[in-house]
Protein backbone atom coordinates (compact mmCIF):
# COMPACT_ATOMS: atom_id res chain seq x y z
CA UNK A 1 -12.01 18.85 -4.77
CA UNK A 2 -9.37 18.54 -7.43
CA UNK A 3 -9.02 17.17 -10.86
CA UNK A 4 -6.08 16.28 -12.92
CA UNK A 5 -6.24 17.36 -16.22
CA UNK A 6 -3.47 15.45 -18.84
CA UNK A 7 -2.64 15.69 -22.35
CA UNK A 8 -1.26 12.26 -23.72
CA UNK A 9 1.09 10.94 -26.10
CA UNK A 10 4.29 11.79 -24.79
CA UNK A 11 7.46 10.07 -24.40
CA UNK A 12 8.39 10.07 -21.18
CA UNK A 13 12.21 10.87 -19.94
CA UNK A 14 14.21 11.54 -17.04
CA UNK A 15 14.15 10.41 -13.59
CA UNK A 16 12.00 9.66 -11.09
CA UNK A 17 12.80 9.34 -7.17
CA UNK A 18 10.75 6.83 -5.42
CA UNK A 19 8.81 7.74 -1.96
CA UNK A 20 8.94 5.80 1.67
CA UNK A 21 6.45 3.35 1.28
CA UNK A 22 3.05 4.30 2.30
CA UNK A 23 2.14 0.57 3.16
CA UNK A 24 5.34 0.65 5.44
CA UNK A 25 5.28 3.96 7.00
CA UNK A 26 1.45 3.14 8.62
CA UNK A 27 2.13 0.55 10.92
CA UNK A 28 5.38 1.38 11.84
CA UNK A 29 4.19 4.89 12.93
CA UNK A 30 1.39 2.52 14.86
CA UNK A 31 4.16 0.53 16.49
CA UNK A 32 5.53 4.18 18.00
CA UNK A 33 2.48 3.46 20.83
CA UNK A 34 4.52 0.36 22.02
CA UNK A 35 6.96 2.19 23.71
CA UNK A 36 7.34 5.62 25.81
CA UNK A 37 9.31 8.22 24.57
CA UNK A 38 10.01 9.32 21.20
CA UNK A 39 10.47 7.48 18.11
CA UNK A 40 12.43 8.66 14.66
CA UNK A 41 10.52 7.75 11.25
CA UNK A 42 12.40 8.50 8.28
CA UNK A 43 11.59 8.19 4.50
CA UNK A 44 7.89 8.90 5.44
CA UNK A 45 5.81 10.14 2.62
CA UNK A 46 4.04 12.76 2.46
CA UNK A 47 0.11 11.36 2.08
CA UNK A 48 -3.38 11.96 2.82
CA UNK A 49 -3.15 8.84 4.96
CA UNK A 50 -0.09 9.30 7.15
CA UNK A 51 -1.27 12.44 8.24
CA UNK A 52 -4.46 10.82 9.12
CA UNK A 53 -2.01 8.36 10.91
CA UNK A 54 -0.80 11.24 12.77
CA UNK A 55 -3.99 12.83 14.15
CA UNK A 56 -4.90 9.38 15.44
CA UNK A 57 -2.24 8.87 16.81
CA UNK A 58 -1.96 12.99 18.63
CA UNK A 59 -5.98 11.90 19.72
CA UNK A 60 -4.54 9.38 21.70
CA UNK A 61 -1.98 11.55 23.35
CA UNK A 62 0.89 11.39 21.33
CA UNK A 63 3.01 13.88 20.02
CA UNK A 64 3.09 13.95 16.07
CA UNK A 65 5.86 16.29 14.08
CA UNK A 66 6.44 15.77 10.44
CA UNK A 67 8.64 17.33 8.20
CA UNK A 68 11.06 16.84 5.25
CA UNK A 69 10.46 13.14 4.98
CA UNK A 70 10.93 12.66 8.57
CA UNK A 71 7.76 12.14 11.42
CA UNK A 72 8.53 12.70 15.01
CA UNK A 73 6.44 10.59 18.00
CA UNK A 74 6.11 11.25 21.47
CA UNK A 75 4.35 8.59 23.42
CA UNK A 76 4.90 9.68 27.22
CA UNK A 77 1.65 10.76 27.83
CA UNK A 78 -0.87 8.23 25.83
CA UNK A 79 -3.94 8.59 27.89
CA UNK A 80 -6.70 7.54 25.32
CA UNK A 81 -7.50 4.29 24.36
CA UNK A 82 -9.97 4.74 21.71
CA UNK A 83 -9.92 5.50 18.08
CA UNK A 84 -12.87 7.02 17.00
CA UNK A 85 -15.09 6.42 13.80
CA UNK A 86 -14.40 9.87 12.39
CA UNK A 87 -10.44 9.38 12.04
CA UNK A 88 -10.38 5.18 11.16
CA UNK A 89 -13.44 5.85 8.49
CA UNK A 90 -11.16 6.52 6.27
CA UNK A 91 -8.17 4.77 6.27
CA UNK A 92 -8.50 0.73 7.01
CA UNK A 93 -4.71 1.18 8.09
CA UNK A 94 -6.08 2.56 11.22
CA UNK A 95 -6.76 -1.35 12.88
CA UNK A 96 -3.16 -1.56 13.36
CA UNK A 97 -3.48 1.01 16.56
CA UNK A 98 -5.47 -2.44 17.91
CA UNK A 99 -2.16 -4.76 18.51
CA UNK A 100 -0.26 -2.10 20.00
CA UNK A 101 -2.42 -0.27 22.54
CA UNK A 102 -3.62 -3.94 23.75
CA UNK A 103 -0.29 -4.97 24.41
CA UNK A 104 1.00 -1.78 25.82
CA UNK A 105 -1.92 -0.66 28.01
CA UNK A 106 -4.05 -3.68 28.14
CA UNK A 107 -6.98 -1.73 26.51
CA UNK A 108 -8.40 -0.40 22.92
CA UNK A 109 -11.68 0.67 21.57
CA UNK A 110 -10.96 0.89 17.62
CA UNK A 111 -13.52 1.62 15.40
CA UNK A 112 -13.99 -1.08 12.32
CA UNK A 113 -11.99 0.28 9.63
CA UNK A 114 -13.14 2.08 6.11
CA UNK A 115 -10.91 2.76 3.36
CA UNK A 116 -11.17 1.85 -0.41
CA UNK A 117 -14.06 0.16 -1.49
CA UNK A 118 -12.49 -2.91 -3.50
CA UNK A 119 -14.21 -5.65 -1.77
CA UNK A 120 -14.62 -6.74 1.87
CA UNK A 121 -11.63 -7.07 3.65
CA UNK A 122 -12.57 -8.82 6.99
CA UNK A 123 -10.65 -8.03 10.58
CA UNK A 124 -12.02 -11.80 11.89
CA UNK A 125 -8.08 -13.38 11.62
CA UNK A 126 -6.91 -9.88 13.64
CA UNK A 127 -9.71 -10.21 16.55
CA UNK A 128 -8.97 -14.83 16.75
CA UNK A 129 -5.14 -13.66 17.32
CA UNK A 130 -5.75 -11.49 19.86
CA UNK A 131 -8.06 -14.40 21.51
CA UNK A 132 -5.89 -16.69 20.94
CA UNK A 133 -3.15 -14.27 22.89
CA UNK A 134 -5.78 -13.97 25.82
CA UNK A 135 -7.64 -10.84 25.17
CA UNK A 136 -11.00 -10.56 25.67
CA UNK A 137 -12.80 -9.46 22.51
CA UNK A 138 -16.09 -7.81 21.83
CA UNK A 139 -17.82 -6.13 18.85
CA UNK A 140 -20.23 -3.05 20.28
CA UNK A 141 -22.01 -0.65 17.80
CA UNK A 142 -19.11 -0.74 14.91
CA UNK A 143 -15.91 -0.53 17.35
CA UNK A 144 -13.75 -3.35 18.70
CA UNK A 145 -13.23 -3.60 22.26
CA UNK A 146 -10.18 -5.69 23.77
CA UNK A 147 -8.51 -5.95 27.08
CA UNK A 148 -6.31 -8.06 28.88
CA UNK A 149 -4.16 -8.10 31.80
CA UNK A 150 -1.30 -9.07 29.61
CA UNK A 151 -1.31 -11.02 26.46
CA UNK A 152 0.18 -13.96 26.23
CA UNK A 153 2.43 -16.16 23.76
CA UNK A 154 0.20 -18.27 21.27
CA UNK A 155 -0.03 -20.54 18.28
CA UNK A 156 -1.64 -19.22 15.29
CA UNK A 157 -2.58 -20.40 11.97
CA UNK A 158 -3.95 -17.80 9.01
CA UNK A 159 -6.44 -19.23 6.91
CA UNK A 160 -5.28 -17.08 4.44
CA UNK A 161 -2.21 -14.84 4.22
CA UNK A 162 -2.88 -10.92 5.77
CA UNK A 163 -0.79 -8.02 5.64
CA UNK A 164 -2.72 -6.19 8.47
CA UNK A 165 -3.10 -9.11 10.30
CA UNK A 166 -0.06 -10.48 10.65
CA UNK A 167 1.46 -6.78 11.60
CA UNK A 168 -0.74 -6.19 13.75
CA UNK A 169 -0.14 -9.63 15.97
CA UNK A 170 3.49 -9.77 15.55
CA UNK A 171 3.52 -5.97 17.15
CA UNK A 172 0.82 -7.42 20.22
CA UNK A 173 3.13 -10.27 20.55
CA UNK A 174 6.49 -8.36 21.02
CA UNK A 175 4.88 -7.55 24.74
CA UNK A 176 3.39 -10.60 25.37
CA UNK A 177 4.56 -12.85 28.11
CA UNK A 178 6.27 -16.44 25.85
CA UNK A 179 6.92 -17.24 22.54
CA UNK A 180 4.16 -16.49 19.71
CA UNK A 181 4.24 -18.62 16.14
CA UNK A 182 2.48 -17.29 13.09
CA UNK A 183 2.18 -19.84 10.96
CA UNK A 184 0.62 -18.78 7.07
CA UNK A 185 2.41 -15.19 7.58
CA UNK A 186 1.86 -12.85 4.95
CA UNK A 187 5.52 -12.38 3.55
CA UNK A 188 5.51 -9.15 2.08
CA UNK A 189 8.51 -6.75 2.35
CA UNK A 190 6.38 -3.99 4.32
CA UNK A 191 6.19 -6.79 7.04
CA UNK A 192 9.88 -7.22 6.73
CA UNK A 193 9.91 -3.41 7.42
CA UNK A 194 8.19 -3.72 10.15
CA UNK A 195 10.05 -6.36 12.02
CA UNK A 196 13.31 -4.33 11.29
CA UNK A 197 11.77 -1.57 12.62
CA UNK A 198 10.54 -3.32 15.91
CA UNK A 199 14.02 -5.19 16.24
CA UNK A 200 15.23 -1.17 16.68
CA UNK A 201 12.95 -1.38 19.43
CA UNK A 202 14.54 -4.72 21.14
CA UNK A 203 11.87 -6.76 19.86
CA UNK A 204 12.94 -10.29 19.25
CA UNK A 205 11.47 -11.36 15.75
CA UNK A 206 12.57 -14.21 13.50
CA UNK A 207 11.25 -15.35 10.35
CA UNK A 208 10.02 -12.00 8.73
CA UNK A 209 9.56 -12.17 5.31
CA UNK A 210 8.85 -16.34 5.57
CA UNK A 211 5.72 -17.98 6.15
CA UNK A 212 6.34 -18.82 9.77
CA UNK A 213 7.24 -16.10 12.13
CA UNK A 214 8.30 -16.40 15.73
CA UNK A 215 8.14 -13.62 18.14
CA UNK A 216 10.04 -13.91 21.64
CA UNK A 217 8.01 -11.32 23.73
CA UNK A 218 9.70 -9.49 26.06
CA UNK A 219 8.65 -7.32 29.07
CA UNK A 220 9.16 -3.82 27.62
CA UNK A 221 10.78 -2.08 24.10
CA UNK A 222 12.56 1.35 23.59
CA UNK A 223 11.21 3.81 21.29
CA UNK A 224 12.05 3.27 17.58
CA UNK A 225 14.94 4.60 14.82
CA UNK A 226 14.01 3.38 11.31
CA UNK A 227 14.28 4.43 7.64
CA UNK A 228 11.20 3.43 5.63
CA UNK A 229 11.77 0.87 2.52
CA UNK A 230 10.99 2.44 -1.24
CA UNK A 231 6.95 2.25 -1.85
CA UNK A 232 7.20 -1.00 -4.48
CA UNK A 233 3.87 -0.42 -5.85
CA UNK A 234 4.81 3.42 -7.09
CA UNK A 235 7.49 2.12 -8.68
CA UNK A 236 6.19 -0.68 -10.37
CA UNK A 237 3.20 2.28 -11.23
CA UNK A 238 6.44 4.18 -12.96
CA UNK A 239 7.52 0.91 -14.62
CA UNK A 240 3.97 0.77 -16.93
CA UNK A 241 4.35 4.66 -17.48
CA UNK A 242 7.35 4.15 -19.10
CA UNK A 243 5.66 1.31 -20.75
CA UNK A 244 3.09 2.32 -22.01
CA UNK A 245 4.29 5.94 -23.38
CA UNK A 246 7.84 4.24 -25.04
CA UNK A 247 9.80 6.21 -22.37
CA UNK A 248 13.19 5.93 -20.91
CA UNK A 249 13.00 6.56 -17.31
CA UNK A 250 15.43 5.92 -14.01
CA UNK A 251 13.64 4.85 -10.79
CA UNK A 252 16.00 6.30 -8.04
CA UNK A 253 15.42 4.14 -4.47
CA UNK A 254 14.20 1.59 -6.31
CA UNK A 255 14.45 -2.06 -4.94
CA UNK A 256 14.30 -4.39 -7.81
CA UNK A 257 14.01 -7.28 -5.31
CA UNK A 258 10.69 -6.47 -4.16
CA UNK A 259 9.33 -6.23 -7.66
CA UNK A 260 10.22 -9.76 -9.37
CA UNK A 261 7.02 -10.64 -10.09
CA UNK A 262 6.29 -7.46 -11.70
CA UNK A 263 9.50 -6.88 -13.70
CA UNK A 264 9.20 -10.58 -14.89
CA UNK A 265 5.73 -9.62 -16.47
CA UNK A 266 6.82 -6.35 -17.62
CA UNK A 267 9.31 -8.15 -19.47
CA UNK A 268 7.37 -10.57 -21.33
CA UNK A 269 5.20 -7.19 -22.25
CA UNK A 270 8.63 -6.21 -24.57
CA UNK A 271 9.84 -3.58 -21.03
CA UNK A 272 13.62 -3.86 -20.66
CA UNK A 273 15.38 -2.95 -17.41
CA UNK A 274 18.70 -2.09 -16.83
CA UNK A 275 20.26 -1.88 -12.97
CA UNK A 276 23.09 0.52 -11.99
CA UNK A 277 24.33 2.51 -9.15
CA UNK A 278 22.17 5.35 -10.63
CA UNK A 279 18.62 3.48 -10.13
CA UNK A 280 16.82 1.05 -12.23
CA UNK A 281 16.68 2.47 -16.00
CA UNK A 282 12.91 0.84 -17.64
CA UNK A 283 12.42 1.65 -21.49
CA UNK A 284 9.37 0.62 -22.77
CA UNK A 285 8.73 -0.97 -26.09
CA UNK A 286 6.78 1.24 -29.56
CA UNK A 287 3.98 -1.57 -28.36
CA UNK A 288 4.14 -3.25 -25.36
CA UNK A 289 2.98 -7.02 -25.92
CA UNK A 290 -0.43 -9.00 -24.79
CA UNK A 291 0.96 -11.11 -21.97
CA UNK A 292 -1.89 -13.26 -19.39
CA UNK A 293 -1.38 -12.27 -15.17
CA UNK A 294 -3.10 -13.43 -12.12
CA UNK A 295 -2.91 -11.83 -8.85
CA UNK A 296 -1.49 -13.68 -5.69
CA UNK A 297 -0.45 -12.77 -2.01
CA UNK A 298 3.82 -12.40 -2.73
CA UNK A 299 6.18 -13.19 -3.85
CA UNK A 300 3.53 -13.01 -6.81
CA UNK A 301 2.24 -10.53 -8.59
CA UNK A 302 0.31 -7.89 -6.11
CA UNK A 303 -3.13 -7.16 -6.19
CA UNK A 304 -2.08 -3.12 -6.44
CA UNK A 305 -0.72 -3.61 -9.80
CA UNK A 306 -3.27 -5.34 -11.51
CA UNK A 307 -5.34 -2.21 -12.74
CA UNK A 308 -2.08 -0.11 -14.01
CA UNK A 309 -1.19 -3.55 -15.72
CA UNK A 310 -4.13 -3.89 -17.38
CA UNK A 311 -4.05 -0.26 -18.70
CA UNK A 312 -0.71 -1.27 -20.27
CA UNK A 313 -2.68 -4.25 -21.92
CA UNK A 314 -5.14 -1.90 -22.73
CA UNK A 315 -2.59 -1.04 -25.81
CA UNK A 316 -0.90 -4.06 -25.84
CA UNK A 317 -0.97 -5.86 -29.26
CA UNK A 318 -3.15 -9.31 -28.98
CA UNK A 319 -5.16 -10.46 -26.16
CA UNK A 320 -4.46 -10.62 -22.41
CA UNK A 321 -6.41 -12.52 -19.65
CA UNK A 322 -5.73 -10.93 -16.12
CA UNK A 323 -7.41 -12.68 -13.08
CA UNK A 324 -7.87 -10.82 -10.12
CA UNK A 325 -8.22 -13.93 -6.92
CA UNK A 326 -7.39 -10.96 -3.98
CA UNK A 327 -10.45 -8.94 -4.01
CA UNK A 328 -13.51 -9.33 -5.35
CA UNK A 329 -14.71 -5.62 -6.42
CA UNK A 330 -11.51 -4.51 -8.00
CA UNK A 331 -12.14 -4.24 -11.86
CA UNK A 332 -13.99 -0.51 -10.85
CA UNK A 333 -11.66 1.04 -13.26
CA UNK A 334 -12.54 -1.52 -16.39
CA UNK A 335 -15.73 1.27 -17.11
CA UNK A 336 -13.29 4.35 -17.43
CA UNK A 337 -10.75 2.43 -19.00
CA UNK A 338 -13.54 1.47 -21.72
CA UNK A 339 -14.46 5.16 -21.86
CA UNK A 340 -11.28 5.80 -22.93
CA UNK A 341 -11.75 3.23 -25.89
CA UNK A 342 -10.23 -0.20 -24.25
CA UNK A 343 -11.73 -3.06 -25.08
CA UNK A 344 -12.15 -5.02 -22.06
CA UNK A 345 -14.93 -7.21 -21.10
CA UNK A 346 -15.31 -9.05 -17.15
CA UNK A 347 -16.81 -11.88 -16.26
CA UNK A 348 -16.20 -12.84 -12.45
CA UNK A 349 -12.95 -12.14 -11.55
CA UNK A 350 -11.31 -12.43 -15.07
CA UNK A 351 -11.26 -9.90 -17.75
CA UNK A 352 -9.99 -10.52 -20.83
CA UNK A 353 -7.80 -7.21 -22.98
CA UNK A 354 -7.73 -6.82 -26.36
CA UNK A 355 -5.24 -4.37 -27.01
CA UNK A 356 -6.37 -1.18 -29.33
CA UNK A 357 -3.87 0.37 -31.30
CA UNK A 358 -4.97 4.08 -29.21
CA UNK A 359 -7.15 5.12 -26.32
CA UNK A 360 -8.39 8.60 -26.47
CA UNK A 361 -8.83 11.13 -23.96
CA UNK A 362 -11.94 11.61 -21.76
CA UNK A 363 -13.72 12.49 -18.58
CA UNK A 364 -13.22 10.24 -15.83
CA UNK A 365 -13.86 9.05 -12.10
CA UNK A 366 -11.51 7.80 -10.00
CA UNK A 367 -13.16 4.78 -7.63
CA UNK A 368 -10.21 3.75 -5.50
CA UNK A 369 -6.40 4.23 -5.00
CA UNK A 370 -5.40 1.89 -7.78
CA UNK A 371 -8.02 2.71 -10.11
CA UNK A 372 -6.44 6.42 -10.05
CA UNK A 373 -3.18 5.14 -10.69
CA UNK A 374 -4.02 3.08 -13.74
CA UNK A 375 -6.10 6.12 -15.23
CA UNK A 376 -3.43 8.08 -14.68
CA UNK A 377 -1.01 5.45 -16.66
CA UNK A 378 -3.40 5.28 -19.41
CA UNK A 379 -4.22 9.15 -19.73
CA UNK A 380 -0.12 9.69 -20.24
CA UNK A 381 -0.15 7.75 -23.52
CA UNK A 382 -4.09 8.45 -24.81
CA UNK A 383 -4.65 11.07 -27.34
CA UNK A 384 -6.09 14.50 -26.56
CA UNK A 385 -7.27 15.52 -23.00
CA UNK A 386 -8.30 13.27 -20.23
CA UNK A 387 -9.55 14.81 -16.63
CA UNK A 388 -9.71 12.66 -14.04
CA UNK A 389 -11.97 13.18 -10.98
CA UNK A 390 -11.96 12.43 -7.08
CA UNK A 391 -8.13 12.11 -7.22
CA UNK A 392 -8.25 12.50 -3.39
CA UNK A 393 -7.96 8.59 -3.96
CA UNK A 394 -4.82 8.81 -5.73
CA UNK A 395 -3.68 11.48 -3.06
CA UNK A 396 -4.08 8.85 -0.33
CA UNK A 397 -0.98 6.19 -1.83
CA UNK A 398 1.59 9.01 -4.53
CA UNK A 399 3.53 11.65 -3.16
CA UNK A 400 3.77 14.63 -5.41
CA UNK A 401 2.56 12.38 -8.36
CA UNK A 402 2.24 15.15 -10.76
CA UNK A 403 4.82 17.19 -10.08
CA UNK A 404 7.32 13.44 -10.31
CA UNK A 405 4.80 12.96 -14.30
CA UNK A 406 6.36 17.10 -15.17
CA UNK A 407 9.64 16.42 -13.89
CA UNK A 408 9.59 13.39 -16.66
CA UNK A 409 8.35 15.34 -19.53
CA UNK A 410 4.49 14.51 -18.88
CA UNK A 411 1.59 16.92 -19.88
CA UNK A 412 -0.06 17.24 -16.36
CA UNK A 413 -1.72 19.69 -13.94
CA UNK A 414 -3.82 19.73 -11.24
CA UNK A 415 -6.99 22.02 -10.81
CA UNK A 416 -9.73 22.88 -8.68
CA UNK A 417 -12.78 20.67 -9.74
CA UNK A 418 -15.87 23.09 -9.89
């Protein structure tokens, strides 16, 4: 395995481009399966878990290419229905093979997703859609199994709002036979993505991006063109690096409009932002300020910034209360942020930041995707040496994140971890 190894205190400079979004790029490369022939992904990172995408989706009989930003699919000769426990183990992105082969073929034996370990993150709302589109659902020894003779158009309500959930029923319902209503939607712009990206297909979606969508299934779709949106959450990752080390950096692909929210916070932390035809220019303050956050489903603030946030508050002068209300496990970087010499303290899902004047470099572990990211952030501005471990996690959501930290004037290198 590797380690990054990073020596802190820099100001950070320059420019940054920002990747195809990661969160995007999965199911859309999972709504390939809905049509034969092959489909034209561009803007696709490069990432531990779009090429796991990929071998799922060549074990079911597809044809995966990638290169330069740009996957290939062939889906003329799909002939396995199954995604096996060894490829979705993983990568919890892999459930979103479920919608699509179901609709398509009428069949689909998906194992139950792995993934990050930030709290439970339950398929239940996925598997009552698909009921409630007339597929027969079963749970046998850890995989779902679903079939159908053809789905059909359905009412249905989301206790809560899910990202997965709601792409992976608005892709079943682009085959199904009627009209399908999603009421409770998640409204994030990676589901936006995704209904642009099935509209290339003929789908007929309204409402993406709202609460309610409506689908209009129709009897069959052509294979897909589509240019992936900028990954939000890297950007608003780049945002607290320039935050927290004082720099003056340009996000390049940046779209401010999926980042309000963030920017609005970043703000009240002293950040200033500056649009232009060039990118989106962040300069951080000499200390960023103690300002309070809690995480919601968006348009608010997203669960996948919360830990690089709170490594900004880490050094932020006075006290700030963030409260995470997505998932229930994901303070797992609070202990190697404390290492470091942060002064953070949980109780339930609130932990409350008083800002140091300096963290200091250390050994650490990585836990989850996020957790890397905000080590990362705080390592860039800590004094001395910090290595950071398992960064196979942080491998799985940032393209070329070191090289993008050098390019910037950052202290960093990757090694072998012996």
């Amino acid at each position: 395995m590797d380690k990054l190894i990073i020596r802190g205190g820099r100001k950070l400079r320059g420019e940054v481009a920002i990747s195809g979004a990661k969160n995007a790029a999965l199911p859309i490369m999972a709504a390939s399966l809905l049509a034969s022939g092959e489909s034209i992904i561009r803007r696709v990172p490069h990432l531990r878990d779009i090429m796991t995408m990929g071998r799922l989706l060549a074990h079911l009989g597809a044809g995966f290419h990638y290169e330069r930003s740009k996957a290939l699919i062939s889906t003329e000769r799909i002939n396995v229905f199954e995604a096996p426990y060894d490829l979705v183990r993983t990568m919890r992105a892999s459930i979103l093979v479920l919608g699509p082969l179901l609709a398509k073929f009428g069949r689909a034996k998906v194992s139950l997703p792995g993934g990050c370990a930030i709290g439970a993150r339950p398929i239940n709302l996925h598997l009552m859609g698909l009921e409630k589109l007339g597929a027969e659902v079963k749970l046998e020894a850890g995989y779902v199994v679903a079939r159908t003779r053809r789905l059909k158009g359905a009412a249905i309500y989301f206790d809560t709002p899910t990202v997965t959930g709601t792409e992976n029923l608005m892709m079943a319902a682009t085959l199904a036979k009627g009209t399908t209503v999603l009421e409770n939607a998640a409204r994030e712009p990676e589901v936006v993505d995704l209904a642009d990206a099935l509209a290339t297909m003929g789908a007929r979606i309204r409402g993406a991006g709202e609460s309610v969508v409506e689908i209009e299934g129709v009897n069959e779709l052509k294979p897909l063109e589509h240019s992936i949106i900028p990954d939000r959450i890297e950007a608003g990752t780049f945002m607290t690096v320039a935050g927290i080390t004082g720099g003056d950096i340009v996000l390049k692909e940046c779209r401010m409009d999926h980042l309000d929210a963030v920017v609005m916070k970043l703000g009240e932390a002293g950040l200033q932002f500056h649009g232009g035809e060039g990118g989106v220019r962040v300069i951080g303050p000499a200390r960023p300020k103690s300002t309070n956050v809690k995480t919601i489903p968006y348009p608010g603030f997203p669960t996948d910034m919360q830990a690089q946030f709170m490594a900004l508050m880490a050094v932020a002068e006075g006290t700030s209360i963030v409260k995470e209300t997505v998932f229930e496990n994901r303070f797992m970087h609070v202990a190697e942020l404390v290492r470091m010499g942060a002064d953070i303290t949980v109780e339930g899902g609130i932990a409350t930041v008083k800002g140091v004047g300096r963290l200091h470099g250390a050994p650490l572990m990585a836990t989850d995707l996020r957790a890397s990211a905000s080590l990362v952030v705080a390592a860039l501005a800590a004094k001395g040496e910090t290595e950071i471990r398992r960064i196979y996690h942080l491998d799985r959501g940032y393209e070329m994140i070191e090289e993008k930290l050098r390019m910037i004037g950052a202290d960093v290198r990757r090694v072998k971890d012996e």
